[in-house]
PDB file of N, CA and C in Angstrom:
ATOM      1  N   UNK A   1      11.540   3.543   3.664  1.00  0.00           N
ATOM      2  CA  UNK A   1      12.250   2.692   4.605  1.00  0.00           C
ATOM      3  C   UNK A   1      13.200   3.569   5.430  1.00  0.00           C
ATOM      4  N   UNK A   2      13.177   3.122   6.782  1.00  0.00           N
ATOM      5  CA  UNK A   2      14.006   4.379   7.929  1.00  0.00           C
ATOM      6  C   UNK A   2      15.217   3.757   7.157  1.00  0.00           C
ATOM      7  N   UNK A   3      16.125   4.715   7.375  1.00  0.00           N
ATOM      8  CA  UNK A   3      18.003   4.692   7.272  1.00  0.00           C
ATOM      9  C   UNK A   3      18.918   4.007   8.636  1.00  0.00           C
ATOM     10  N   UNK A   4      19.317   2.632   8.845  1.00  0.00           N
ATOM     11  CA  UNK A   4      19.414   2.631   9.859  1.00  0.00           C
ATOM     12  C   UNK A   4      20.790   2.743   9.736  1.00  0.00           C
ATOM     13  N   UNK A   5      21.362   3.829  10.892  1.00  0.00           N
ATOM     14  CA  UNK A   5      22.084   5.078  11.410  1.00  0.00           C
ATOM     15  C   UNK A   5      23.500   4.068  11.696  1.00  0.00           C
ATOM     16  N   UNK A   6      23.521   2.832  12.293  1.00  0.00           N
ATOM     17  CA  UNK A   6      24.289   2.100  12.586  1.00  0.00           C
ATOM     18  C   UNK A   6      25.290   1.108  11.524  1.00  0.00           C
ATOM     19  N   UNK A   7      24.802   1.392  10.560  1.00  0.00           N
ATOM     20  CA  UNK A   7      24.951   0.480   9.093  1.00  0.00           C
ATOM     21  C   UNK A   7      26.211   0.403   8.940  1.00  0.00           C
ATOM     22  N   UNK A   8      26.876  -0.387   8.677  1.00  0.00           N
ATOM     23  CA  UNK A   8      28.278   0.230   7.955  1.00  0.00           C
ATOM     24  C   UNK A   8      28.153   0.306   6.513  1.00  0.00           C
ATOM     25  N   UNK A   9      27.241   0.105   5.787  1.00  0.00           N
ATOM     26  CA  UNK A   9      26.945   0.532   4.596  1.00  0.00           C
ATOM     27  C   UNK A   9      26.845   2.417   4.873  1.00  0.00           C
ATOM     28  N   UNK A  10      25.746   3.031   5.470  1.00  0.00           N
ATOM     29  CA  UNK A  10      25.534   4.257   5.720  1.00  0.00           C
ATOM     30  C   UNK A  10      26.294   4.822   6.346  1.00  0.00           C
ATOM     31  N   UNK A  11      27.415   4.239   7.252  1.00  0.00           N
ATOM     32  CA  UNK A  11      28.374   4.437   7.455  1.00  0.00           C
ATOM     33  C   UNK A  11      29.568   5.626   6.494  1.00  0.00           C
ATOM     34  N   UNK A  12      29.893   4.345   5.637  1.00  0.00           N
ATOM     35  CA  UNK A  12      30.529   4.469   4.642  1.00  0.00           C
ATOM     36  C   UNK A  12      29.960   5.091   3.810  1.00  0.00           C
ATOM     37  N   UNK A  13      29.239   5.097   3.465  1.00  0.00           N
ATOM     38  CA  UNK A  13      28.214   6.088   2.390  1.00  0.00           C
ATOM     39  C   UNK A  13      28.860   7.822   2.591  1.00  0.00           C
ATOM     40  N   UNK A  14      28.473   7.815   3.654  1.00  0.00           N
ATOM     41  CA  UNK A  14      28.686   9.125   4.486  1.00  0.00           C
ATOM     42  C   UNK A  14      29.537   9.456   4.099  1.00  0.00           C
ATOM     43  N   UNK A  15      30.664   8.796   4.876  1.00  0.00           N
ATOM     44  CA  UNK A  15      32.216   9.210   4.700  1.00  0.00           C
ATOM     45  C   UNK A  15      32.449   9.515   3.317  1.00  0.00           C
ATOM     46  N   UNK A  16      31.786   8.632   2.518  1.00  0.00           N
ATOM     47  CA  UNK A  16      32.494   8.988   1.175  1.00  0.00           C
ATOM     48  C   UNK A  16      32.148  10.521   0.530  1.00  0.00           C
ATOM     49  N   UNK A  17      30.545  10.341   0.541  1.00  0.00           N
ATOM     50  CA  UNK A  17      29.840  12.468   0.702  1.00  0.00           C
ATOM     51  C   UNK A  17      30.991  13.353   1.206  1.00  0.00           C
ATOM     52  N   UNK A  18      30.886  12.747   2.280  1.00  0.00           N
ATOM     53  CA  UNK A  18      32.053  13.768   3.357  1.00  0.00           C
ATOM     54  C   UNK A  18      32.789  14.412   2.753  1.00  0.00           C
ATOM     55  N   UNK A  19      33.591  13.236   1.934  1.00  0.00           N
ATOM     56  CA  UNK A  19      34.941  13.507   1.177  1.00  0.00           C
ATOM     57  C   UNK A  19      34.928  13.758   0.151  1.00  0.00           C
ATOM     58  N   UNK A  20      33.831  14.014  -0.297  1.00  0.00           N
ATOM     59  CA  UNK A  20      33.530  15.168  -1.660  1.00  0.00           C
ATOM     60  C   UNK A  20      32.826  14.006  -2.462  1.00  0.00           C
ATOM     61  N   UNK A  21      32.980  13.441  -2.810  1.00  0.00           N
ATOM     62  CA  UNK A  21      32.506  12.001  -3.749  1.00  0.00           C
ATOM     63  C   UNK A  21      31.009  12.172  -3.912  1.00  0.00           C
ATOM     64  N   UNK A  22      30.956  12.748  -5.403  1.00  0.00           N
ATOM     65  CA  UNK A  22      29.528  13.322  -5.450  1.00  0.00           C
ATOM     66  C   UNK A  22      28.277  11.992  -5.759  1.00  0.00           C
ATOM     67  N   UNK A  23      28.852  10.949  -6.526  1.00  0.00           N
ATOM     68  CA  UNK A  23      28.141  10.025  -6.123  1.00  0.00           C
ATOM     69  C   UNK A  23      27.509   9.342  -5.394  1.00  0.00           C
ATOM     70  N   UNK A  24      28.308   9.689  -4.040  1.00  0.00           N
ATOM     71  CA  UNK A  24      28.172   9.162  -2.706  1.00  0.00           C
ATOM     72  C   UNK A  24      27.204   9.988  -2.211  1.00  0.00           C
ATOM     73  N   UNK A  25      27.630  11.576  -2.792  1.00  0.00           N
ATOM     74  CA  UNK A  25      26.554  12.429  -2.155  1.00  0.00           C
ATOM     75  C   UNK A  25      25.161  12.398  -2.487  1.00  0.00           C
ATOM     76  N   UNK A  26      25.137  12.156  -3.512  1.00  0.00           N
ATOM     77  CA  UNK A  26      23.625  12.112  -4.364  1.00  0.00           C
ATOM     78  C   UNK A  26      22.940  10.885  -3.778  1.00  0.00           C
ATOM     79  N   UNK A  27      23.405  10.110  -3.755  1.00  0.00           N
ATOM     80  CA  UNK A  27      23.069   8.708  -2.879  1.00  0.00           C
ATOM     81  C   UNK A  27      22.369   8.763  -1.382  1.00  0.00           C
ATOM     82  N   UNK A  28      23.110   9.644  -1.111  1.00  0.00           N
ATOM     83  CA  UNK A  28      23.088   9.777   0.486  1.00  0.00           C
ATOM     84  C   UNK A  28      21.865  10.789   0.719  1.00  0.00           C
ATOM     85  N   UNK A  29      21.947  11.933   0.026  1.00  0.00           N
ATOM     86  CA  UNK A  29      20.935  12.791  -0.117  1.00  0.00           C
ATOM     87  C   UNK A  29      19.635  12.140  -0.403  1.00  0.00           C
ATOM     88  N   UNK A  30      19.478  11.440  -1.382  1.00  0.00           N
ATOM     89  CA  UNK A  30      17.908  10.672  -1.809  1.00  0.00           C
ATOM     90  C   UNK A  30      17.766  10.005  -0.398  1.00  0.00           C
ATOM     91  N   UNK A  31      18.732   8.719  -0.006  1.00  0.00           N
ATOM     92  CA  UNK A  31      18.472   8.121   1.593  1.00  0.00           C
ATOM     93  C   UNK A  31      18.058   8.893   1.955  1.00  0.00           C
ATOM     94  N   UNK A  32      18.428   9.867   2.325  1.00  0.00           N
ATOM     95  CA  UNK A  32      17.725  10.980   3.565  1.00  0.00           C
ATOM     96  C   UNK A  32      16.400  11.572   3.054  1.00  0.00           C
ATOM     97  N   UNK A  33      16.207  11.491   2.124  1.00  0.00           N
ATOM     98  CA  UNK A  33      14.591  12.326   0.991  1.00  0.00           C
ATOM     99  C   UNK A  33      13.657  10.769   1.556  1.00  0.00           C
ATOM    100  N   UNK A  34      14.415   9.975   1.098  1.00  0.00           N
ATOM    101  CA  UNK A  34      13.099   8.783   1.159  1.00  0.00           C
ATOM    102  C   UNK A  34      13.286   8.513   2.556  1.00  0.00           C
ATOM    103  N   UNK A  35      13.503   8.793   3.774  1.00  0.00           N
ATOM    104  CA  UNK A  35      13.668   8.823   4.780  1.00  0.00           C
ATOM    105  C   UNK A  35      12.986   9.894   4.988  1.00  0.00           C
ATOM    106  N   UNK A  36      12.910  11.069   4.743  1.00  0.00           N
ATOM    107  CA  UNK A  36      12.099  12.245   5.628  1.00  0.00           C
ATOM    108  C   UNK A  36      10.734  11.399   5.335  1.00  0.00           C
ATOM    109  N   UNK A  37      10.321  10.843   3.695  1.00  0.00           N
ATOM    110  CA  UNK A  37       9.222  10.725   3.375  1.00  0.00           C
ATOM    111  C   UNK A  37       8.703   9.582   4.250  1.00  0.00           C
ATOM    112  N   UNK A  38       9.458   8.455   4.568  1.00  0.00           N
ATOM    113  CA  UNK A  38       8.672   7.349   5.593  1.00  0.00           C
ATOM    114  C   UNK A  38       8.503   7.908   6.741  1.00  0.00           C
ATOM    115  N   UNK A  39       9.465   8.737   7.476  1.00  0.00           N
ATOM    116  CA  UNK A  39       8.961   9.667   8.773  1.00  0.00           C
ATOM    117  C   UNK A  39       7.477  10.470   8.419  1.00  0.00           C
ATOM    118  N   UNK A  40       7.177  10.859   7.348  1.00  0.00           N
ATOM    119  CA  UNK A  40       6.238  11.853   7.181  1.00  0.00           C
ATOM    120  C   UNK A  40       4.808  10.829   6.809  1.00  0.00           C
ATOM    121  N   UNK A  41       5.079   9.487   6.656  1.00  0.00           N
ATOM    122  CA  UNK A  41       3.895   8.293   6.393  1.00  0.00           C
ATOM    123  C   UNK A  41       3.803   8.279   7.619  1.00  0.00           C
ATOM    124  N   UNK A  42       4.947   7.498   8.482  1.00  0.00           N
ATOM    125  CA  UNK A  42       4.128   7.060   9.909  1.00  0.00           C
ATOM    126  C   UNK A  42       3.692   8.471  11.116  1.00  0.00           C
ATOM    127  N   UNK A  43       3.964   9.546  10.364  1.00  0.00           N
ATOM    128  CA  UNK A  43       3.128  10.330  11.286  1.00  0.00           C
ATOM    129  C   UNK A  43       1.917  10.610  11.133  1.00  0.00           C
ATOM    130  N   UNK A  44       1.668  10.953   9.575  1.00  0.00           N
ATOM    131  CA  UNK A  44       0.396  10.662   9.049  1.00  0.00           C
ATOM    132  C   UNK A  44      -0.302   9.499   9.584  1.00  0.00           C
ATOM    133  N   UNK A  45      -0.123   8.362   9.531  1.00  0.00           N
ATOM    134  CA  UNK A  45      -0.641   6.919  10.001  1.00  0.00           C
ATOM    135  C   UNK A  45      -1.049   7.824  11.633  1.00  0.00           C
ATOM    136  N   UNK A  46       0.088   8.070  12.227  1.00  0.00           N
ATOM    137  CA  UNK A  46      -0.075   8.533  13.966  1.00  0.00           C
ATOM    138  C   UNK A  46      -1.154   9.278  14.347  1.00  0.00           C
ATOM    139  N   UNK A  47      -1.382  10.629  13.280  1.00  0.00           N
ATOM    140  CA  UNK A  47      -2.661  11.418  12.961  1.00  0.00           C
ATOM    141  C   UNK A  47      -3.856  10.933  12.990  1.00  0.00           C
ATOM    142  N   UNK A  48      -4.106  10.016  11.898  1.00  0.00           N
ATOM    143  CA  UNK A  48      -5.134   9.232  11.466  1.00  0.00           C
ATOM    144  C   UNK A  48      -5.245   8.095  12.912  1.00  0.00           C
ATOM    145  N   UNK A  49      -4.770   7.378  13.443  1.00  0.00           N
ATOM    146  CA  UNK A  49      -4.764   6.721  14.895  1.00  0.00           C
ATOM    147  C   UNK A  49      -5.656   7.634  15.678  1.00  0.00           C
ATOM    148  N   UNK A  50      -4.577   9.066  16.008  1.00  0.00           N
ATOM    149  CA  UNK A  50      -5.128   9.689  16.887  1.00  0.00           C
ATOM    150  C   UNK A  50      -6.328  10.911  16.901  1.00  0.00           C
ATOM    151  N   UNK A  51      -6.456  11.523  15.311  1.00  0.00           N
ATOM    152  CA  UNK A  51      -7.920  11.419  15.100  1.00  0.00           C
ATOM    153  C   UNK A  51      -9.148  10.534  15.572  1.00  0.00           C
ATOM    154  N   UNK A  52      -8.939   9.493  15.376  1.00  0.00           N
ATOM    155  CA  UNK A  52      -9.516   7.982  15.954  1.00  0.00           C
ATOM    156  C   UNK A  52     -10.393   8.550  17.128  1.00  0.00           C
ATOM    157  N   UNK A  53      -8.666   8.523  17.851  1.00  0.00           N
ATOM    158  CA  UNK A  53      -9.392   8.474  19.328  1.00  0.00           C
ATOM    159  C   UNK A  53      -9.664   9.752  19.810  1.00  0.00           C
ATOM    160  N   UNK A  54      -9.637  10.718  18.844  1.00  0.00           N
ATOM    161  CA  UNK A  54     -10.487  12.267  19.458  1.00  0.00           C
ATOM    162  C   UNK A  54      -9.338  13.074  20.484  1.00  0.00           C
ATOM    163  N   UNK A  55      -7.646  13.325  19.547  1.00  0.00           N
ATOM    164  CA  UNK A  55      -6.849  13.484  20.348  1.00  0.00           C
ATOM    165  C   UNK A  55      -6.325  14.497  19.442  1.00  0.00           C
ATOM    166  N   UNK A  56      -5.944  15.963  20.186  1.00  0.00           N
ATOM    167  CA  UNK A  56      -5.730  16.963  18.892  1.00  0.00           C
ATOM    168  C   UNK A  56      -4.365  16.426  18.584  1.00  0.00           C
ATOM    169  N   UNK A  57      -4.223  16.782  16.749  1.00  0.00           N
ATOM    170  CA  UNK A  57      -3.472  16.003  16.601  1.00  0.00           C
ATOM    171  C   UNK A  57      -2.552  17.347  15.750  1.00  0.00           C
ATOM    172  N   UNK A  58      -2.539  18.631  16.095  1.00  0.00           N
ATOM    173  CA  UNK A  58      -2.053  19.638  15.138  1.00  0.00           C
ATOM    174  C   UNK A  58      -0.402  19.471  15.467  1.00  0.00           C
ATOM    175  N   UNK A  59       0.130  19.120  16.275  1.00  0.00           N
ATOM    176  CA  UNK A  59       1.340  18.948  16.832  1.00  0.00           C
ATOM    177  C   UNK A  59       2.012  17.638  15.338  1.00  0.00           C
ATOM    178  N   UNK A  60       0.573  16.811  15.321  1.00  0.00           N
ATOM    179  CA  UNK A  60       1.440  16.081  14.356  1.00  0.00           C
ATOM    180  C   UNK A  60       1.546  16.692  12.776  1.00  0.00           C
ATOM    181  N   UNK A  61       0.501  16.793  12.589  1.00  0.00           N
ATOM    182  CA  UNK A  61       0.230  18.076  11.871  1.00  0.00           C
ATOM    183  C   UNK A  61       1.600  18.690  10.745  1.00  0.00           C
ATOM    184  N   UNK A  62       1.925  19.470  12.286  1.00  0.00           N
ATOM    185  CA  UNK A  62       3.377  19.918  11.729  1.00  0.00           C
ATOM    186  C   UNK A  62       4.743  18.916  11.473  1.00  0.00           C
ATOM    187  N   UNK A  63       4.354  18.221  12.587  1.00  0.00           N
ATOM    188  CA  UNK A  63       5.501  17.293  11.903  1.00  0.00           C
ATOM    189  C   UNK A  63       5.351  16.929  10.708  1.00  0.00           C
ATOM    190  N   UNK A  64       4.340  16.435  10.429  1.00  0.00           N
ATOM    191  CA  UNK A  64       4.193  15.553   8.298  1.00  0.00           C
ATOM    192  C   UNK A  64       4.889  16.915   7.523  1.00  0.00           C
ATOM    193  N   UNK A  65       4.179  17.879   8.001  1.00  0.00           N
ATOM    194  CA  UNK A  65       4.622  19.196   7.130  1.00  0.00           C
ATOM    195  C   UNK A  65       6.012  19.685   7.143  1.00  0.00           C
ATOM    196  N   UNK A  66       6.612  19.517   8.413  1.00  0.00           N
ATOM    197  CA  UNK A  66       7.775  19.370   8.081  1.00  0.00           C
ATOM    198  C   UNK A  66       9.019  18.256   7.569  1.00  0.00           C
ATOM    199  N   UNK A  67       8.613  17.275   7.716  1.00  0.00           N
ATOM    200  CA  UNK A  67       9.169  16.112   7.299  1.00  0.00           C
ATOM    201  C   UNK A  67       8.994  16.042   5.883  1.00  0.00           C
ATOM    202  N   UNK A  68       7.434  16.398   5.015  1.00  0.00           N
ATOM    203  CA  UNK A  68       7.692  16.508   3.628  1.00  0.00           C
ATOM    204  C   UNK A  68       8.320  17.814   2.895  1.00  0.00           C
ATOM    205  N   UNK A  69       8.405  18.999   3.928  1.00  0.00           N
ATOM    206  CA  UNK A  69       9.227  19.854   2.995  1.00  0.00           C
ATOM    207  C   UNK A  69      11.179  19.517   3.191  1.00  0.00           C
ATOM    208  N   UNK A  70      11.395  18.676   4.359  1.00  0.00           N
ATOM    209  CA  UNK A  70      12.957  18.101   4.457  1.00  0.00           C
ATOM    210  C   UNK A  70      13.285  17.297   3.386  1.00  0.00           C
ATOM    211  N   UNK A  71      11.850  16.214   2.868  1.00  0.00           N
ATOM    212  CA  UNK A  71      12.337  15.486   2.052  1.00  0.00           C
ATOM    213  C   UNK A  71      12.573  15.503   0.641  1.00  0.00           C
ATOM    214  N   UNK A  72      11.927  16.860   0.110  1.00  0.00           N
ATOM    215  CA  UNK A  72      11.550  17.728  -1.057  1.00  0.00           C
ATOM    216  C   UNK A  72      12.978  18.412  -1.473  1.00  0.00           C
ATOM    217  N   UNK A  73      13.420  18.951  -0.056  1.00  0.00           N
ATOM    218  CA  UNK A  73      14.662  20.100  -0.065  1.00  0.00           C
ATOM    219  C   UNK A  73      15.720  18.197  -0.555  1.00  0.00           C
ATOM    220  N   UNK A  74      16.156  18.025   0.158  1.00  0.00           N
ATOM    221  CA  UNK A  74      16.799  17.135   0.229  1.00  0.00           C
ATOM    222  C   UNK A  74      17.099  16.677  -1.370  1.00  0.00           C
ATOM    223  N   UNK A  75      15.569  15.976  -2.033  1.00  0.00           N
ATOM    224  CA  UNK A  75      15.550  15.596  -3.001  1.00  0.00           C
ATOM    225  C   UNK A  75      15.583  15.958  -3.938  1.00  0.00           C
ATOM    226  N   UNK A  76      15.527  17.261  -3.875  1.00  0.00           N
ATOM    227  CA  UNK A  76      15.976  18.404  -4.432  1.00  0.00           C
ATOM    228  C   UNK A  76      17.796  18.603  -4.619  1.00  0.00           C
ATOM    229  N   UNK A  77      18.395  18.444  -3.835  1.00  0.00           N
ATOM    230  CA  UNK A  77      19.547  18.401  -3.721  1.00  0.00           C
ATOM    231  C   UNK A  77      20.634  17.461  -4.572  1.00  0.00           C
ATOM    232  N   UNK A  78      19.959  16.352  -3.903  1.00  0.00           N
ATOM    233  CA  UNK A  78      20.301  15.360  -4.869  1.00  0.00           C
ATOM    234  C   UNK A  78      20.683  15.049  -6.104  1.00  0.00           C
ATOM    235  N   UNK A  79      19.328  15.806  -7.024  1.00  0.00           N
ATOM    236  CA  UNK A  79      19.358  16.083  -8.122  1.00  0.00           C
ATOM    237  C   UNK A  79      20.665  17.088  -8.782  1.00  0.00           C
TER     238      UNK A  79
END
């Protein structure tokens, strides 16, 4: 599920990371892991579309690849 950026939940989340609050941080860190990982589904999905229609798709390519090693590092972090 995207993180939406406007939240005052994620808001606050933040702030609290910010301010050292490692709970907050670990929290915030996974959001952002399971967030790289739904960015890295709907590009995949975008791939598979544009495979479809016979459209090179190596540009997306890299994006999945980078979106699952952000969400790895990330979730990694967390931990």
């Amino acid at each position: 599920m995207p993180i939406d950026l406007d939240s005052e939940v994620w808001q606050s989340l933040r702030e609290a990371a910010g301010e050292g609050d490692p709970v907050s941080r670990r929290i915030a860190l996974r959001m952002m892991a399971e967030h790289e990982a739904y960015e890295a589904t709907v590009v995949r999905d975008m791939e598979e579309t544009a495979a479809k229609l016979n459209v090179d798709t190596s540009a997306l390519g890299r994006q999945v690849k980078n979106a699952e090693e952000m969400s790895r590092s990330l979730a990694a972090a967390a931990e």
